[in-house]
Protein backbone atom coordinates (compact mmCIF):
# COMPACT_ATOMS: atom_id res chain seq x y z
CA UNK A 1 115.17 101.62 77.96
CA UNK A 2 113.88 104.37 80.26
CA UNK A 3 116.67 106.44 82.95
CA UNK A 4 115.25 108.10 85.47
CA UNK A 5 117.58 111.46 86.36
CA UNK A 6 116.00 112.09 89.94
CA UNK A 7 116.66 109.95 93.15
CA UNK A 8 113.35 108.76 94.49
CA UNK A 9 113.23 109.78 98.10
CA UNK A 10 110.76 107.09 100.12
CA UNK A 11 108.53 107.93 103.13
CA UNK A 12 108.81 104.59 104.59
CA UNK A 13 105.36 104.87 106.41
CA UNK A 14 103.50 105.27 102.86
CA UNK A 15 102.92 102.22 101.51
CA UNK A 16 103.55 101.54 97.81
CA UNK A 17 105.49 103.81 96.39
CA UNK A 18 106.75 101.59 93.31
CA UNK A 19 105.63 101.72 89.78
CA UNK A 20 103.66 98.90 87.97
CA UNK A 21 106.97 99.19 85.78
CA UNK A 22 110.44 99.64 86.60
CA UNK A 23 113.10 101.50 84.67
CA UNK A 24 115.85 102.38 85.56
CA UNK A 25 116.04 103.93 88.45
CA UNK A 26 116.70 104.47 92.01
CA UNK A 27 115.27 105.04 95.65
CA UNK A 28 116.53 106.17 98.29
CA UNK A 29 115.27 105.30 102.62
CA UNK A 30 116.88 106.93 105.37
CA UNK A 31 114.60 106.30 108.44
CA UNK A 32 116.22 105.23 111.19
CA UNK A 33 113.45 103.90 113.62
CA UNK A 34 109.97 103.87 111.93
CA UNK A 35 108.51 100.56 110.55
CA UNK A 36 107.77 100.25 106.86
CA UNK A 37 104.24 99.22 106.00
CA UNK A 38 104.89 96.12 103.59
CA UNK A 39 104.00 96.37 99.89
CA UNK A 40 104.70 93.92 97.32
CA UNK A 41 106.06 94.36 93.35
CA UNK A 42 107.55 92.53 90.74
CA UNK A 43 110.87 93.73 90.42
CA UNK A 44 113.23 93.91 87.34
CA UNK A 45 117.11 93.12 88.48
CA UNK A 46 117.82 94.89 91.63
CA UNK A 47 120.25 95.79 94.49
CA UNK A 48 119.25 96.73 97.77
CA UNK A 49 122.25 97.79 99.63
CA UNK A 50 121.74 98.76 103.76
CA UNK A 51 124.03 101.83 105.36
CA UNK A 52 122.68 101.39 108.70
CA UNK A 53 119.62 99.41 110.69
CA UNK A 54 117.84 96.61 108.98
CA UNK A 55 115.47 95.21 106.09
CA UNK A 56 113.26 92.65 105.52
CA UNK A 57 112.07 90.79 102.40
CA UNK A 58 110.47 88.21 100.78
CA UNK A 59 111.82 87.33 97.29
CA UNK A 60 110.53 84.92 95.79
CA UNK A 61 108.41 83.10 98.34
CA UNK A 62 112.33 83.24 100.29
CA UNK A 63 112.47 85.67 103.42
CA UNK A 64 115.35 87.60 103.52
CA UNK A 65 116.86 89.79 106.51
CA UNK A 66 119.91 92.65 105.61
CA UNK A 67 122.14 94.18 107.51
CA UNK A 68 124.19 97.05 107.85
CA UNK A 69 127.05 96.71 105.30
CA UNK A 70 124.77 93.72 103.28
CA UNK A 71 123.34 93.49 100.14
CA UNK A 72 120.54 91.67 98.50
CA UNK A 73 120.68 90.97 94.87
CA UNK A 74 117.16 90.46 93.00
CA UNK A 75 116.93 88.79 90.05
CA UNK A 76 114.22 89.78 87.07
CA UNK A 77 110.71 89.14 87.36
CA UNK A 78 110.70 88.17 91.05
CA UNK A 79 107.81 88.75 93.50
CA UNK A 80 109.03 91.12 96.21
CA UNK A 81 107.53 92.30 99.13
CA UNK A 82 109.42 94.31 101.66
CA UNK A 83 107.99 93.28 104.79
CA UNK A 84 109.63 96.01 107.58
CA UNK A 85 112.49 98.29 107.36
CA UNK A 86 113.99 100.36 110.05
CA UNK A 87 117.13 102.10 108.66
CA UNK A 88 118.79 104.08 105.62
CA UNK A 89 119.14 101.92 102.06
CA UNK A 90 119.26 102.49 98.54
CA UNK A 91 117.93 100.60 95.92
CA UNK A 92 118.49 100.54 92.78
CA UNK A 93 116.19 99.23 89.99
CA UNK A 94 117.81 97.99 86.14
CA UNK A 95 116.52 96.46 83.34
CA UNK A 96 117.29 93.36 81.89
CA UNK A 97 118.59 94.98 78.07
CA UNK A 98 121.03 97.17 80.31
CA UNK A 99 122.42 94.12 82.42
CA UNK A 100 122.61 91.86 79.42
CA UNK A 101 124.84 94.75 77.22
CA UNK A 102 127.30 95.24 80.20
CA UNK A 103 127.54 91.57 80.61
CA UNK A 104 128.38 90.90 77.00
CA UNK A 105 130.63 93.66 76.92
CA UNK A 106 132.07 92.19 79.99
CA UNK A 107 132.59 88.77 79.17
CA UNK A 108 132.86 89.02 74.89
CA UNK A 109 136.35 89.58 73.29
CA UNK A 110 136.93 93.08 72.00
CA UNK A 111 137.49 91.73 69.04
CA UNK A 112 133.88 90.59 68.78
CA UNK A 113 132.41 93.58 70.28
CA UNK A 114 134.44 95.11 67.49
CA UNK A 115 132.91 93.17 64.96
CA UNK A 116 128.87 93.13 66.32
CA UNK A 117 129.00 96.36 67.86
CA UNK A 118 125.21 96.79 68.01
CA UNK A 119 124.37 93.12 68.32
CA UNK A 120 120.75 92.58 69.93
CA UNK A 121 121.53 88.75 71.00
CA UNK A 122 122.34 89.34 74.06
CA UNK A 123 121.04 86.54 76.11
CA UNK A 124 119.48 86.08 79.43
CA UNK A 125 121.54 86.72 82.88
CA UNK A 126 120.87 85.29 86.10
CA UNK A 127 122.67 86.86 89.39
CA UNK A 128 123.64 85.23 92.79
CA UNK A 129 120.25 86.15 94.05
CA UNK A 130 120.75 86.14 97.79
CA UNK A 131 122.21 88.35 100.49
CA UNK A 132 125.71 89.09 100.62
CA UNK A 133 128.20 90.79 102.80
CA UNK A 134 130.18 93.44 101.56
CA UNK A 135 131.42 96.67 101.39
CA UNK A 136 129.89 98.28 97.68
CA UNK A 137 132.24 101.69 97.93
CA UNK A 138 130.75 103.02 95.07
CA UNK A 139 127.03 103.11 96.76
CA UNK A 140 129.05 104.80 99.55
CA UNK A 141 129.93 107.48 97.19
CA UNK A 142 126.09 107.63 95.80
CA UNK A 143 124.93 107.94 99.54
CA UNK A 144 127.64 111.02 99.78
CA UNK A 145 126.23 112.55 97.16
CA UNK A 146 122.31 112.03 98.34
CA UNK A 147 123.13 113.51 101.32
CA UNK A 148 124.86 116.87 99.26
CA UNK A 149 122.15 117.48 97.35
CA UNK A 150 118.56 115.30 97.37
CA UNK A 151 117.69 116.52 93.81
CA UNK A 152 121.19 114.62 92.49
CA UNK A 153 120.61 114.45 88.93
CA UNK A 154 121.73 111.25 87.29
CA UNK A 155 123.08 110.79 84.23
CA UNK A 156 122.30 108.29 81.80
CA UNK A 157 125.68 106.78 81.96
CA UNK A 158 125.72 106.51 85.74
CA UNK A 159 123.24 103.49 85.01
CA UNK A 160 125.68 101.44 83.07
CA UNK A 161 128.30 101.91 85.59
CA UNK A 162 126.48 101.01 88.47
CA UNK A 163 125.59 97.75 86.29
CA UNK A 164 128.91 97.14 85.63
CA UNK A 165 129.92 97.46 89.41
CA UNK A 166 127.02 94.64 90.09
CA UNK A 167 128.13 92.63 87.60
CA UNK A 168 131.95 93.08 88.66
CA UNK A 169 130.65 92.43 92.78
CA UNK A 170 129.04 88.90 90.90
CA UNK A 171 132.55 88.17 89.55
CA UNK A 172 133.87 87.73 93.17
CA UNK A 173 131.08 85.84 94.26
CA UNK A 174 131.28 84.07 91.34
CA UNK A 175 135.48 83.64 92.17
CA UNK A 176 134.42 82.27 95.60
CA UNK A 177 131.97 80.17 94.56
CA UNK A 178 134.39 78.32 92.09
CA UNK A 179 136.61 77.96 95.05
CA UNK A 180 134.88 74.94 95.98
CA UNK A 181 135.88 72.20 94.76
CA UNK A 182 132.87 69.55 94.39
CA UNK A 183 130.11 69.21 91.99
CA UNK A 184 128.83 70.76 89.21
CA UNK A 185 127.84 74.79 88.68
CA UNK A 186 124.10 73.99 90.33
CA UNK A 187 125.97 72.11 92.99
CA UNK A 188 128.57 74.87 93.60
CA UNK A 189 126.01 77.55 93.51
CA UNK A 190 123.63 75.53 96.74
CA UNK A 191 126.64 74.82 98.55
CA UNK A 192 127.91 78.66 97.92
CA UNK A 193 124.38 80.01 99.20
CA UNK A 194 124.53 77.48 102.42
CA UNK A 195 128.20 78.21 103.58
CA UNK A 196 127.17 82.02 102.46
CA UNK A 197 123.78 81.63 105.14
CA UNK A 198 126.19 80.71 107.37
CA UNK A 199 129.12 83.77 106.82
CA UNK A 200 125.52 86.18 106.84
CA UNK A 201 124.75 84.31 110.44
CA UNK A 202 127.70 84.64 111.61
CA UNK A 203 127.45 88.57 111.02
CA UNK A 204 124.23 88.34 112.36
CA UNK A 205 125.32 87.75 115.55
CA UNK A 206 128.71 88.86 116.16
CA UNK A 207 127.88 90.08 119.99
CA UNK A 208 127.06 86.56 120.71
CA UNK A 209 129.14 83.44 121.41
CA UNK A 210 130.19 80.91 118.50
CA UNK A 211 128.42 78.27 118.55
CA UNK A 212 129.19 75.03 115.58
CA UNK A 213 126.41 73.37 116.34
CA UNK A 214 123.81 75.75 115.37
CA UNK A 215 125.26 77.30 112.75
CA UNK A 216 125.78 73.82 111.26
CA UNK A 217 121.95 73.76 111.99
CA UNK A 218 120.79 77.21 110.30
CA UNK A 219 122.93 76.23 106.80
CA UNK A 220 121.75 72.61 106.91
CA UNK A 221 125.62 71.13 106.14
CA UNK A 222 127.08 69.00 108.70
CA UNK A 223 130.01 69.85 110.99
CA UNK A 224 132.48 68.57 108.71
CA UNK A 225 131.05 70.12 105.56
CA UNK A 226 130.68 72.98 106.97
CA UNK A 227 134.09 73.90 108.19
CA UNK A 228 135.44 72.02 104.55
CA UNK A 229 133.33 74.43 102.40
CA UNK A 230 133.52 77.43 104.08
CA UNK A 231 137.07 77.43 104.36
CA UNK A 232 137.48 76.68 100.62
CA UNK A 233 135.29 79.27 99.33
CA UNK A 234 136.44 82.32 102.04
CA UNK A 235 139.95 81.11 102.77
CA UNK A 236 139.33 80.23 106.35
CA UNK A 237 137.41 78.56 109.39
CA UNK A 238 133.65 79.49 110.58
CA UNK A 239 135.41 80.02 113.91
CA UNK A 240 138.81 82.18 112.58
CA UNK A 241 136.37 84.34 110.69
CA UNK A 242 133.53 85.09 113.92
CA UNK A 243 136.79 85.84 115.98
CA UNK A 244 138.45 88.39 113.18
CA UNK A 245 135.05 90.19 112.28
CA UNK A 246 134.04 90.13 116.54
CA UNK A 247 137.39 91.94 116.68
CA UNK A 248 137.28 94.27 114.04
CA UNK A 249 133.81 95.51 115.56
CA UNK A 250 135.72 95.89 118.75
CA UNK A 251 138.24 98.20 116.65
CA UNK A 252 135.39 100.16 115.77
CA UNK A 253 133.51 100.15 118.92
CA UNK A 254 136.76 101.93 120.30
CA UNK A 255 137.24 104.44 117.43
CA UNK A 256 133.93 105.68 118.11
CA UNK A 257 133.92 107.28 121.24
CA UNK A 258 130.67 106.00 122.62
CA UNK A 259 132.59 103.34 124.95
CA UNK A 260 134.52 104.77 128.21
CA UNK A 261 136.51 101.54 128.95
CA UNK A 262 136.99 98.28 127.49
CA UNK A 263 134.80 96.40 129.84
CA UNK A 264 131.94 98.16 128.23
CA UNK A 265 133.32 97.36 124.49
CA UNK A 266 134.02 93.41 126.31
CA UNK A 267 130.84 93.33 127.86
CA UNK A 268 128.89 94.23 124.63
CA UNK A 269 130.63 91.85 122.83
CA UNK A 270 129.93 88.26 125.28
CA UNK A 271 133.21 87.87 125.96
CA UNK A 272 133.58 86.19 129.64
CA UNK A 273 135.98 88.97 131.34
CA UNK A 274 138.18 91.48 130.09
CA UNK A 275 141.02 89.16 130.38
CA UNK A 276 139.74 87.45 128.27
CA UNK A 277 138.74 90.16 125.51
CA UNK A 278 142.48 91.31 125.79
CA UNK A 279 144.06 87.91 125.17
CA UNK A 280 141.93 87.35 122.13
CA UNK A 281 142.94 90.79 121.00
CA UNK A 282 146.06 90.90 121.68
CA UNK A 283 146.77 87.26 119.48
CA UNK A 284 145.15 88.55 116.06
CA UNK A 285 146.92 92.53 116.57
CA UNK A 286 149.60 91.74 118.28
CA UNK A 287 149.07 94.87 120.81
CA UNK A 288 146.81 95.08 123.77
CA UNK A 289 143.41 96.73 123.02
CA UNK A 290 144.08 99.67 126.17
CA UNK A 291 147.32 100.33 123.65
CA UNK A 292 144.78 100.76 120.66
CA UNK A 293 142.14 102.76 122.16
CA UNK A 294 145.08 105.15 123.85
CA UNK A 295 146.70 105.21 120.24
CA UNK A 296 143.39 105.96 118.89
């Protein structure tokens, strides 16, 4: 296995940057309003994590859109081609030998690590390849340190903690997925990425208004199903969970100083008057949102 020690700082406007063959490695965007000229590779397993603005992909023949605070997970050997990109990301690049080792070590007794310490049987992995919401800290932390010193050296045992942090991230999805209660793994795992579509749409467009019917449309479940699945596998309703994260975007729209009253903060968010911003508010904190922002 190769480790590359230097952070590989991208001009997004250059084209093709990537090697014919990927260690492992990382690179790391931070353009905030320039469009990417697309390239394409064939990517070992990867995680492309975005701090701010937006990417787009196509993985596997699959187009792909992420967020601010969303991650997409690549699986090995897939075609990639990163079609625009308009923000800061990381992403970092490992090989198959270095995911297989920390999943073994992961998911074998130490009793049998004990015994076949240096075992090369390893066998193959496949990831939740699909975008996910979530807040990675520890990529926080890497973007920290970026941003202290661009010629970060890293060490070779960085790499197998960063694969063990991707490997522990697919143990929750892998908790949620379980969570429903129907079908088989391959059945689990298409109902998991539909209701997950749906939780990524739903982020998506947070400054609109909820709407059932189309997001029953863009995850291609019924109603019903829908509302049954999602609820099993993230613990509540489509509509309970657009309300909370619409909120806590308010909370953060008033923390940040660039709003001078809550009509602005309401009026950004499609909510019908301030009356009824603050009643919505008010229900899930229990405090007015003039207390908060006067608080804050």
């Amino acid at each position: 296995m190769t480790y590359k020690q230097n952070i590989h700082l991208l001009n997004p406007k250059g084209g093709n940057q990537f090697p014919d063959r990927f260690g492992n490695e990382i690179y790391f965007v931070e353009n905030l309003s320039a469009k990417a000229v697309p390239f394409n590779y064939v990517s070992n397993f990867s995680l492309k994590y975005i701090f701010s603005g937006e990417e787009q992909y196509v993985v596997n023949k699959k187009r792909k859109r992420i967020c601010d605070q969303q991650y997409l997970v690549v699986n090995n050997e897939s075609e990639v081609c990163r079609v625009s990109s308009a923000g800061t990301s990381i992403t970092i690049f490992l090989e198959p030998d270095l995911i297989s080792e920390c999943q073994r070590a992961l998911h074998m007794r130490e009793e049998q690590l004990l015994e076949y310490p240096l075992s090369e049987d390893l066998g193959s992995v496949e990831l939740f390849d699909d975008v996910v919401y979530g807040d990675l800290g520890f990529l926080g932390d890497l973007k920290s340190r970026i941003a202290a010193d661009p010629d970060l050296i890293i060490p070779v045992d960085y790499y197998f903690e960063l694969a063990h942090q991707l490997l522990l991230s697919q143990n929750d999805v892998l908790t949620q997925m379980n969570k429903l209660e129907r079908g088989n793994y391959a059945t689990k795992r298409e109902l998991f990425k539909r209701v997950n579509k749906a939780r990524n749409y739903l982020e998506d467009t947070i400054t609109e208004n909820f709407d059932l019917n189309r997001l029953s449309r863009e995850s291609c479940l019924s109603k019903y199903q829908l509302i049954r699945d999602f609820k099993s596998a993230f613990g509540t309703t489509p509509h309970r969970y657009f309300i909370a994260r619409k909120l806590q975007r308010a909370c953060q729209m008033m923390r940040s100083g660039d709003y001078g009253t809550l009509n602005e903060v309401a009026f950004e968010l499609n909510y019908s008057s301030l009356a009824a911003f603050s009643r919505q508010f008010k229900q899930l904190y229990g405090v007015s949102p003039g207390a908060m922002m006067d608080a804050e």
